[in-house]
Protein backbone atom coordinates (compact mmCIF):
# COMPACT_ATOMS: atom_id res chain seq x y z
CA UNK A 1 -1.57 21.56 8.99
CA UNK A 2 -3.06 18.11 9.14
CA UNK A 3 -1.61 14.85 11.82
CA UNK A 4 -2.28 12.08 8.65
CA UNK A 5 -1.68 8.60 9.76
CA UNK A 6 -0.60 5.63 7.37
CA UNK A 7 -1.31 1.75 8.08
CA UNK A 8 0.17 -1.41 6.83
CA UNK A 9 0.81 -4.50 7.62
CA UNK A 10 4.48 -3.84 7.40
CA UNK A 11 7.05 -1.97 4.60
CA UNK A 12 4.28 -1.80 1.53
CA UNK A 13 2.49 1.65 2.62
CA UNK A 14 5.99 3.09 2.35
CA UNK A 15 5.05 3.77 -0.82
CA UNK A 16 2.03 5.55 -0.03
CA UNK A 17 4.15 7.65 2.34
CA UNK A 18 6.40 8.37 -0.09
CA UNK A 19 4.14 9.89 -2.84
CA UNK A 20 2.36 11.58 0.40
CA UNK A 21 5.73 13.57 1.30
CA UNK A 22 6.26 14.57 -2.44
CA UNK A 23 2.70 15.80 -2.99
CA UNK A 24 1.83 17.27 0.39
CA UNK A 25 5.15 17.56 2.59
CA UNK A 26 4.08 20.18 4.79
CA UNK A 27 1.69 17.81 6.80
CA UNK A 28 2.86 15.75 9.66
CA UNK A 29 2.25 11.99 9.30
CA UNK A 30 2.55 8.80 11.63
CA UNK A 31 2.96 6.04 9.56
CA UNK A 32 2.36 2.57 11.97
CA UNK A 33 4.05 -0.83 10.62
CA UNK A 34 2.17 -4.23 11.74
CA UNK A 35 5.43 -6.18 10.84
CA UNK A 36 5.48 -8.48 13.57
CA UNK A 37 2.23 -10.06 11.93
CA UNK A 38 2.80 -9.55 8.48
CA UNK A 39 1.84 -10.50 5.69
CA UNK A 40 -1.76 -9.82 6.30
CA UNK A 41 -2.90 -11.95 3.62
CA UNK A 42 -2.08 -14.84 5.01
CA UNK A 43 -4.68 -14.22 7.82
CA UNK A 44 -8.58 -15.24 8.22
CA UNK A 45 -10.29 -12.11 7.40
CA UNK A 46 -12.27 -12.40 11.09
CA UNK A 47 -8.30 -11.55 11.79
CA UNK A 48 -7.35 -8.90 9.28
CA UNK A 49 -10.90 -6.74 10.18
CA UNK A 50 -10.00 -7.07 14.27
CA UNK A 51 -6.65 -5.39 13.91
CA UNK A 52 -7.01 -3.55 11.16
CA UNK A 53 -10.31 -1.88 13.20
CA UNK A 54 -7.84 -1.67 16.79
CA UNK A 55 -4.75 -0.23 14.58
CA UNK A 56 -6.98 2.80 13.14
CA UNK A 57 -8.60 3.46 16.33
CA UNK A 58 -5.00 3.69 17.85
CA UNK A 59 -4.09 6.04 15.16
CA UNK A 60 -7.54 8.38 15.85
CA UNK A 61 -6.28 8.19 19.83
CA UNK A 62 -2.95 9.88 18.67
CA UNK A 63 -5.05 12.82 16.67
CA UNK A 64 -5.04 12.13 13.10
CA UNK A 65 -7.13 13.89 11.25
CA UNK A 66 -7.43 11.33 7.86
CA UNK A 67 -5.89 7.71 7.90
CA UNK A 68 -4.70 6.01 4.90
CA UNK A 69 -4.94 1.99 4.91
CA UNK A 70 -2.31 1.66 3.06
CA UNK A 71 -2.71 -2.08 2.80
CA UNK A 72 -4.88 -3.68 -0.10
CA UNK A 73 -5.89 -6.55 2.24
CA UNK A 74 -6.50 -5.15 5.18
CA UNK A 75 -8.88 -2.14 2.59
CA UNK A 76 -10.62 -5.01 1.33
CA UNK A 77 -11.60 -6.68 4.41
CA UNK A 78 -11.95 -3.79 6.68
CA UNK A 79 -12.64 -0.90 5.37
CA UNK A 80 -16.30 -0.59 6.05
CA UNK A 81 -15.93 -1.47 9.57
CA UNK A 82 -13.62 0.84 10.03
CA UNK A 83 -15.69 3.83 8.69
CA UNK A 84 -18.47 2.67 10.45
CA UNK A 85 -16.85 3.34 13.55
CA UNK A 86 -14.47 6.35 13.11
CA UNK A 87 -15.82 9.80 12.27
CA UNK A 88 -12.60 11.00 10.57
CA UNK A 89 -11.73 10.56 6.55
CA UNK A 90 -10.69 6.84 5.73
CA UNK A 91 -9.05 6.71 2.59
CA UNK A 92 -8.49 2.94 1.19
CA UNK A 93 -5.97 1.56 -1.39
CA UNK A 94 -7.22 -0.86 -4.13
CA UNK A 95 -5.80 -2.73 -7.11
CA UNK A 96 -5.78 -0.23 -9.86
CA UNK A 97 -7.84 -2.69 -12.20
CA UNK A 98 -10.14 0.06 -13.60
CA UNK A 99 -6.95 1.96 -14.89
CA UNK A 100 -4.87 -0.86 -16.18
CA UNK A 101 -8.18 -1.82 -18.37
CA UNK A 102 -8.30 1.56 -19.71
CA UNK A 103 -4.61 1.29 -20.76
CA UNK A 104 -4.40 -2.05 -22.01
CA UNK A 105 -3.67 -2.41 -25.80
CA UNK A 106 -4.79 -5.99 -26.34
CA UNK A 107 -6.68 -6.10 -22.92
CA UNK A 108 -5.06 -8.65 -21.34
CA UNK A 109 -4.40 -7.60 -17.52
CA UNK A 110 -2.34 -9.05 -15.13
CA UNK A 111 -3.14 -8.71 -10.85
CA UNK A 112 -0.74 -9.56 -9.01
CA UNK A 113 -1.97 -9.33 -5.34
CA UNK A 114 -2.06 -11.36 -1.68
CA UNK A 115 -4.60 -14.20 -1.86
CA UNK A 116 -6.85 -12.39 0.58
CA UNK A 117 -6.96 -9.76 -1.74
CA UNK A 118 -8.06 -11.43 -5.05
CA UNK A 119 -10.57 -13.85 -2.53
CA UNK A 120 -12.21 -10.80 -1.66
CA UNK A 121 -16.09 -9.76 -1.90
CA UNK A 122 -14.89 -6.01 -2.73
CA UNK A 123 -12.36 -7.01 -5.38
CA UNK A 124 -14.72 -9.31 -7.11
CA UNK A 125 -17.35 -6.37 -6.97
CA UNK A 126 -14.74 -4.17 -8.59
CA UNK A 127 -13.73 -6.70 -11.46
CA UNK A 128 -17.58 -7.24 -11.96
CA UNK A 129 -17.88 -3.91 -12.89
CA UNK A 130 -15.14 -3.54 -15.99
CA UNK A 131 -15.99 -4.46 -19.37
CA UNK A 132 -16.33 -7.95 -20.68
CA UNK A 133 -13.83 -7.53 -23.23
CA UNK A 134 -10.71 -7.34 -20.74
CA UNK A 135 -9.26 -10.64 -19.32
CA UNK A 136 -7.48 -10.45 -15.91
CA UNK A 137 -5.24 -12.72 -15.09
CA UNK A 138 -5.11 -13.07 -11.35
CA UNK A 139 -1.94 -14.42 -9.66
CA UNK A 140 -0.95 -14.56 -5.93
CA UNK A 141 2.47 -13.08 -4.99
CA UNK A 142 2.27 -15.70 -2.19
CA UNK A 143 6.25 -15.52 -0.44
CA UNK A 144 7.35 -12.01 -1.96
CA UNK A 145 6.12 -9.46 1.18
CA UNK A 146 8.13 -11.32 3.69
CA UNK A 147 11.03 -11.14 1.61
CA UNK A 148 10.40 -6.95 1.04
CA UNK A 149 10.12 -6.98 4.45
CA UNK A 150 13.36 -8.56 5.35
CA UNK A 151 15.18 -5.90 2.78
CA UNK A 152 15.41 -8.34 0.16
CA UNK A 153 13.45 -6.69 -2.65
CA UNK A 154 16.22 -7.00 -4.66
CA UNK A 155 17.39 -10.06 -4.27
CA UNK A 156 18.14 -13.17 -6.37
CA UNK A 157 15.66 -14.77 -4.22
CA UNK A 158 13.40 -12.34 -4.35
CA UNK A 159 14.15 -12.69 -8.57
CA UNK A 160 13.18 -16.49 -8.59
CA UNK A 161 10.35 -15.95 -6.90
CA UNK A 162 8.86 -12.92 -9.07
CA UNK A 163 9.75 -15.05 -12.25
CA UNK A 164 7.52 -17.66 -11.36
CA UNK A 165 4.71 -15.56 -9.84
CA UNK A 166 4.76 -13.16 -13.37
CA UNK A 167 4.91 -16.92 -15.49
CA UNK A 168 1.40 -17.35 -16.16
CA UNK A 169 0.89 -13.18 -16.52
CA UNK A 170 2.80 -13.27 -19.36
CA UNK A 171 2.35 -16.84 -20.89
CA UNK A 172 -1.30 -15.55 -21.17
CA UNK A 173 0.08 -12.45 -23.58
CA UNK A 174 -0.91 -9.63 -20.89
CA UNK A 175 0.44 -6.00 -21.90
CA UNK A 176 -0.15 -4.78 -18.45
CA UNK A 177 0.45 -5.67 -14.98
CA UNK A 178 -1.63 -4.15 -11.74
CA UNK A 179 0.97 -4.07 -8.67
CA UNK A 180 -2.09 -5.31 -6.45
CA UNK A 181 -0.20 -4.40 -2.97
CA UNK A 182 1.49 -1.78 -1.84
CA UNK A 183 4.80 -3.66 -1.27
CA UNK A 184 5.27 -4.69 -4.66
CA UNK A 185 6.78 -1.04 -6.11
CA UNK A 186 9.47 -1.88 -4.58
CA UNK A 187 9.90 -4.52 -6.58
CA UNK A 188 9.76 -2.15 -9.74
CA UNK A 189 13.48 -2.66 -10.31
CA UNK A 190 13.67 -6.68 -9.90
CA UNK A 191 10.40 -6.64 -12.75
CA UNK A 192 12.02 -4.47 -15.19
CA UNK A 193 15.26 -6.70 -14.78
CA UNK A 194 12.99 -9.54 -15.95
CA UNK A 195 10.67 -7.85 -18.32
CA UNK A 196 12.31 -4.66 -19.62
CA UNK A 197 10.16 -2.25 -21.02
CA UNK A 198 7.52 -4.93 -22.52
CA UNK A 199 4.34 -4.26 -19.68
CA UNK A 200 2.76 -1.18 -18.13
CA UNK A 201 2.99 -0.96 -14.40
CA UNK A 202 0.22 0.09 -12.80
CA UNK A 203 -0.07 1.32 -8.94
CA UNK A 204 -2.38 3.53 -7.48
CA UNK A 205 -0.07 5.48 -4.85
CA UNK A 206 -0.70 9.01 -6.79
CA UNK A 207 -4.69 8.49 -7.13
CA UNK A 208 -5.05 7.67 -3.34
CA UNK A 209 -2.75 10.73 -2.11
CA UNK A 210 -4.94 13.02 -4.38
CA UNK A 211 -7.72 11.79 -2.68
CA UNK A 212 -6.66 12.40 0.53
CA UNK A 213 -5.43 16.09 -0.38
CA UNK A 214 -9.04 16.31 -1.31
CA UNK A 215 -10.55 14.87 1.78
CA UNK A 216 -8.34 17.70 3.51
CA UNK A 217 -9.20 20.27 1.56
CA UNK A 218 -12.57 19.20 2.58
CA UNK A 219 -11.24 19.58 6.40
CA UNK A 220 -9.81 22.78 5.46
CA UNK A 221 -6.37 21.16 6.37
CA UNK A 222 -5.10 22.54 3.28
CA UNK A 223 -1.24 24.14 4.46
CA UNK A 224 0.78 26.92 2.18
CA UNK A 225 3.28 26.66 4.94
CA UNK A 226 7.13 25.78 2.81
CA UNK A 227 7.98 23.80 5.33
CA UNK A 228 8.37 20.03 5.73
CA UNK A 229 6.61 18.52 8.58
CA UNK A 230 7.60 15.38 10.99
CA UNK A 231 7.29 11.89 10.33
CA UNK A 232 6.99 9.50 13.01
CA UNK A 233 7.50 5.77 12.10
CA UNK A 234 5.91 3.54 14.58
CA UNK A 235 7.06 -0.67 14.40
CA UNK A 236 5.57 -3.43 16.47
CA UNK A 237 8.33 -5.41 15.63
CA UNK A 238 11.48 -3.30 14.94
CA UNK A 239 11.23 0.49 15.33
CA UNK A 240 14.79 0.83 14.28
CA UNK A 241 14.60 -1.50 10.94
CA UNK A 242 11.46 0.35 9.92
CA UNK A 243 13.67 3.78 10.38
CA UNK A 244 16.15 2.32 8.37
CA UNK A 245 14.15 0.91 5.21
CA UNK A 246 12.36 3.92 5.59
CA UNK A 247 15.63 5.93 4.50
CA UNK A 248 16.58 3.49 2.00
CA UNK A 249 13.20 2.74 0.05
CA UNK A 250 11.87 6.19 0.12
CA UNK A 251 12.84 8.14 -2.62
CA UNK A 252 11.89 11.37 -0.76
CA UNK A 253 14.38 12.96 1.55
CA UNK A 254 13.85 12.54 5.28
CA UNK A 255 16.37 14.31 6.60
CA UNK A 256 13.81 17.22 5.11
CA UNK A 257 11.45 15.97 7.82
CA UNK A 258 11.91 15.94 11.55
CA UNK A 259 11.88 12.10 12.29
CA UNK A 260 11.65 9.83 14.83
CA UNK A 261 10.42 6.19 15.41
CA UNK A 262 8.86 4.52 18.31
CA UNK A 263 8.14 0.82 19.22
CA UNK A 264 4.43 0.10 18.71
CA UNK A 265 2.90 -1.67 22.31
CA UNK A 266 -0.46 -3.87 23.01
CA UNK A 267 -3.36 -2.36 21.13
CA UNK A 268 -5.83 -4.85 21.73
């Protein structure tokens, strides 16, 4: 049995948890919230790679074994400083570009993603490398984390907001859309209200848990055990909020898990 930890700037990696707890429950997993400075992509990326680097060394101090950045900005700017100085498996998120090209009918993509994250020297690398013949369509979701983090995913706020931000997406004719940070499946519900069925959805949440079963497997982590492990939830703005979106955004039971939450102090 593996100690995994999770990191994000706030609510998003939820979803990373989530599809962690369905595929491998039997692990135990601290998943650490930076909400009292998110959104990361708002930050200088001097910023993002400081914290990022202090939050995953706190995470190593408590014993994990792998660490998922479950944050596409803080991947993109930090990653490789972060695996240059921990020994232990580092497992990034990322747009899911190369997929959404491979599924597009007309290939016409749309990204939405944080600023930081489109601005970035790894994303750019990534789109460089997909064929000519797919268009992306790159948008900012500049004002929706905050409002996922304050529990308003589903909001008519949040609704406004989305419309104008998936506008150009679809005035170009795109047939797919990349969910380019890891809070926007939670806004799976408020899209569909807009767009119905008409555009594939594409996040990445079951490719980078498969990854990290692999990277255990590699570890010899690997667990038959049937049962579920503990999940601690750590906030360093709200311990008792993050418990409570926890429960209501996660589609997995945690009352399957033993769980507690703590109150995340100075790291730096």
């Amino acid at each position: 049995m593996a100690l995994i930890g999770v990191f994000d700037s706030g609510v998003g990696g939820l979803s990373i948890l989530d599809e962690a707890l369905r595929q491998l429950p039997q692990h135990d997993y601290i998943y650490l919230a930076d909400s009292a400075n998110a959104p990361y992509g708002e930050k200088s990326s001097n910023w993002i790679t400081a914290r990022s680097l202090a939050l995953c060394k706190y995470l190593a101090s408590k014993g994990c074994h792998a660490i998922v950045i479950a944050c596409n900005t803080a991947t993109a700017e930090a990653i490789a400083q972060i695996r240059a100085e921990l020994s232990i498996p580092i497992i990034g998120v990322e747009p899911g570009i190369k997929p959404a090209a491979m599924q597009s009918q007309n290939g016409i993509v749309g990204v939405l993603a944080t600023e930081a994250t489109l601005k970035s020297d790894k994303f750019n690398a990534l789109l460089a490398t997909l064929p000519d013949h797919c268009r992306f369509i790159k948008q900012s979701g500049a004002g929706l984390v905050p409002l996922i983090e304050a529990g308003k995913a589903d909001s008519e706020e949040t609704l406004d907001l989305l419309s104008k931000h998936l506008e150009p997406i679809l005035d170009a004719g795109s047939d797919t859309l990349v969910l380019g940070c890891t809070h926007y499946p939670f806004l799976r519900k408020s899209i569909r209200k807009l767009l119905g069925d008409t555009i594939t959805l594409i996040d990445t949440s079951d490719a980078v848990v498969r990854q990290l079963k692999r990277q255990l497997e590699v570890l010899d982590h690997r667990s038959d055990s049937g049962e579920c492990g503990s999940v601690l939830l750590i906030s360093s703005k709200d311990e008792a909020s993050l418990l409570a979106m926890a429960k209501d955004l996660l589609s997995n039971d945690l009352n399957l898990h033993s769980t507690h939450s703590a109150f995340l102090g100075d790291v730096s």
